[in-house]
Protein backbone atom coordinates (compact mmCIF):
# COMPACT_ATOMS: atom_id res chain seq x y z
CA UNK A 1 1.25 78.33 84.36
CA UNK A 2 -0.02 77.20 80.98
CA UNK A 3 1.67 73.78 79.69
CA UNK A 4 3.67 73.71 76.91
CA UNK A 5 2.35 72.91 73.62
CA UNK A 6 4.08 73.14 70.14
CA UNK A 7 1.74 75.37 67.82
CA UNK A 8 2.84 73.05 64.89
CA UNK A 9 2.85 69.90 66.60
CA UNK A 10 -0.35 68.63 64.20
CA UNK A 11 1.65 69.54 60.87
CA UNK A 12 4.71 67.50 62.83
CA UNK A 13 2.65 64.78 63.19
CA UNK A 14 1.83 64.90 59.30
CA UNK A 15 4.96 65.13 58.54
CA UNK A 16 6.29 62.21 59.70
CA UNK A 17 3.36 59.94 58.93
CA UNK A 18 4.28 61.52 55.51
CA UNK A 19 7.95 60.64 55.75
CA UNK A 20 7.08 57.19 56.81
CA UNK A 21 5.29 56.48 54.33
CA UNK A 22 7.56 57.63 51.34
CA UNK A 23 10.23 55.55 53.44
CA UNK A 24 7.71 52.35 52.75
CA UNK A 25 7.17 53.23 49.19
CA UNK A 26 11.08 53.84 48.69
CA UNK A 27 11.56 50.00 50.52
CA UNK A 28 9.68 48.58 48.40
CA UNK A 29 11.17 49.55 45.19
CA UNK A 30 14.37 49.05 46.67
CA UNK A 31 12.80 45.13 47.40
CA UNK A 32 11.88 45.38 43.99
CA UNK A 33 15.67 46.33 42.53
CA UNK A 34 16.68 43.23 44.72
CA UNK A 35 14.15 41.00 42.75
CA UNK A 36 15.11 42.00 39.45
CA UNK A 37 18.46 42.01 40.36
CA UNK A 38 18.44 38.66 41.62
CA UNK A 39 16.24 37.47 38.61
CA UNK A 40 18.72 38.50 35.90
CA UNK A 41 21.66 37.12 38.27
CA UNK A 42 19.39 33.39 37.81
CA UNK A 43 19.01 34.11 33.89
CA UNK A 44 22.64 34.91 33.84
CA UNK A 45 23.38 31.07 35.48
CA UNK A 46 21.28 30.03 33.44
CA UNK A 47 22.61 31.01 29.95
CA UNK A 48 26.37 30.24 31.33
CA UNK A 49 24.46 26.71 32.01
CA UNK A 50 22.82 26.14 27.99
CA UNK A 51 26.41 27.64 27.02
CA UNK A 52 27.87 24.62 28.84
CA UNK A 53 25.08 22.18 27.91
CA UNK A 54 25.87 23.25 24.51
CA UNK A 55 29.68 22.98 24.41
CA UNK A 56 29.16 19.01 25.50
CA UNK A 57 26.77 18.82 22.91
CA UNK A 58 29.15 20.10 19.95
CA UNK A 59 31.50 17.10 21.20
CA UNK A 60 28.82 14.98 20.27
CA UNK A 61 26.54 14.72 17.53
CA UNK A 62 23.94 17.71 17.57
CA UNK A 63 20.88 17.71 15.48
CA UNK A 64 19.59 20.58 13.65
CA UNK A 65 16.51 21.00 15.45
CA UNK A 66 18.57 20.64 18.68
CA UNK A 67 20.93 23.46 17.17
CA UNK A 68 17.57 25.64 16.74
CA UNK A 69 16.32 24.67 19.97
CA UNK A 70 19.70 25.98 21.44
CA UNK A 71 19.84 29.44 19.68
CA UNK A 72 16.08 30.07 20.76
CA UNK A 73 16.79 29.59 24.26
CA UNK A 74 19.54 31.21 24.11
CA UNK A 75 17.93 34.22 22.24
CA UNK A 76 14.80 33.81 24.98
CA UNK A 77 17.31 33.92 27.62
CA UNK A 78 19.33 37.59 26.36
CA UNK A 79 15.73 38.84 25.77
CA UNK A 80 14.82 38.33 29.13
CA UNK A 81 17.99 39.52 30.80
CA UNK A 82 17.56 42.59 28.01
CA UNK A 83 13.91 43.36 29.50
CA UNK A 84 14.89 43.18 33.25
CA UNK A 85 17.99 44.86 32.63
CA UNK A 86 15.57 47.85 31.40
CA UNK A 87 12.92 47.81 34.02
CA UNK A 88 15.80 47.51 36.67
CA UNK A 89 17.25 51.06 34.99
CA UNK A 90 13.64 52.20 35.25
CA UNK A 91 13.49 51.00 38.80
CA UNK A 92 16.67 52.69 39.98
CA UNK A 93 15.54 55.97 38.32
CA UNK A 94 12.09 55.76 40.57
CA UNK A 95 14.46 54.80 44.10
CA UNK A 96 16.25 57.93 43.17
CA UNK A 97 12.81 60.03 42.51
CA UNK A 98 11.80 58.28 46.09
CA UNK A 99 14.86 59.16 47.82
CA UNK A 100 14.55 62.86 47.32
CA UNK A 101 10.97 62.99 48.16
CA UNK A 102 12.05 61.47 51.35
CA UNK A 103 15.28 63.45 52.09
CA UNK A 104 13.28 66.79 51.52
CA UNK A 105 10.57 65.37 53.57
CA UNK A 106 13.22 64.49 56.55
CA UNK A 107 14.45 68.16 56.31
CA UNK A 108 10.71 69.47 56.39
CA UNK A 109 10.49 67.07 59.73
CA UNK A 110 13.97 67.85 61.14
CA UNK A 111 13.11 72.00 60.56
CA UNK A 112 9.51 71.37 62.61
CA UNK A 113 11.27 69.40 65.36
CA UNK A 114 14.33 72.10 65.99
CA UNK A 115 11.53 74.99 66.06
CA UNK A 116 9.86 72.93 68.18
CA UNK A 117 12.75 72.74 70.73
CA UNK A 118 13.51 76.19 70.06
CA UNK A 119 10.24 76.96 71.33
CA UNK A 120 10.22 74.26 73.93
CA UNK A 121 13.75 76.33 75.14
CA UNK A 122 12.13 79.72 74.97
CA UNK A 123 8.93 78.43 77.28
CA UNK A 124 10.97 76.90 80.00
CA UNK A 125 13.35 80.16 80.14
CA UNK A 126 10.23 82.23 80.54
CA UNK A 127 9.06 79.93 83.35
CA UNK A 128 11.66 79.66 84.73
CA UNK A 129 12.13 83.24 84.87
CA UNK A 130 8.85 83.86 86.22
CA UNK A 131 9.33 81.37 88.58
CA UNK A 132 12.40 83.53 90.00
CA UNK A 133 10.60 86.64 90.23
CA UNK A 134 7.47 84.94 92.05
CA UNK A 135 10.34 83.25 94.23
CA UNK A 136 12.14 87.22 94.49
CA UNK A 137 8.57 88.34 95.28
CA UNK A 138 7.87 86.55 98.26
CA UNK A 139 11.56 87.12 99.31
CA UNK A 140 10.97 90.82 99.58
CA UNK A 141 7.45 89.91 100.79
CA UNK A 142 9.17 88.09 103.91
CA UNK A 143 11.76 90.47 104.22
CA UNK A 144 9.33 93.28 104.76
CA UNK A 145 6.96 90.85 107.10
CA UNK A 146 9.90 90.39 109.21
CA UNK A 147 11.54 94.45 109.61
């Protein structure tokens, strides 16, 4: 009896090294969101910190070049925040883009994997059928030997 092999085992096999690789790709813009989220999180400390800096300054006596020194950080700061804030929308657009490719990809796998256990089913029914009618065979074989 022939062993069983799937006919479509070699596009399975592309398939997942395809599927494992979008899953890397989609990681690592998902590490990527994390950064830039995490970034504009710091810049957001940051300006709440210069907001502070500045409120204990206007108790004192502030200079005008420390007043423009101020509003250009300040202004550097919500420019920054602005920037990630865009590339992070940009960034979240791309994980979604990813994440299809890889949930059609997984149903492309999962459809090759259930026809392969269809067909895995259907071969060890048949063998196992022949199997019966060898074992029937030599049943009726002895049964004649013996009367």
């Amino acid at each position: 009896m022939k062993k069983y092999q799937f006919k479509l085992e070699k596009v399975l096999k592309v398939k997942t090294i395809e599927l494992e690789t979008l899953v890397v790709g989609l990681n690592q813009v998902r590490f990527e969101i994390k950064k830039v989220e995490q970034k504009i999180q710091e810049l957001n400390l940051a300006q709440v910190e210069l907001n502070q800096h500045y409120i204990i300054q206007i108790n004192q006596s502030f200079s005008g070049s420390e007043l423009r020194q101020y509003n250009f950080n300040k202004e550097a700061i919500k420019y920054q925040i602005d920037q990630l804030t865009t590339f992070l929308s940009e960034l979240k657009l791309k994980e979604s883009y990813q994440l299809n490719k890889v949930i059609e990809k997984k149903k492309e796998e999962s459809i090759l994997n259930k026809l392969d256990e269809k067909q895995f089913e259907q071969y060890t029914k048949q063998t196992l059928k022949i199997e019966n009618q060898v074992l029937d065979e030599m049943l009726v074989m002895k049964m004649n030997f013996k009367g």
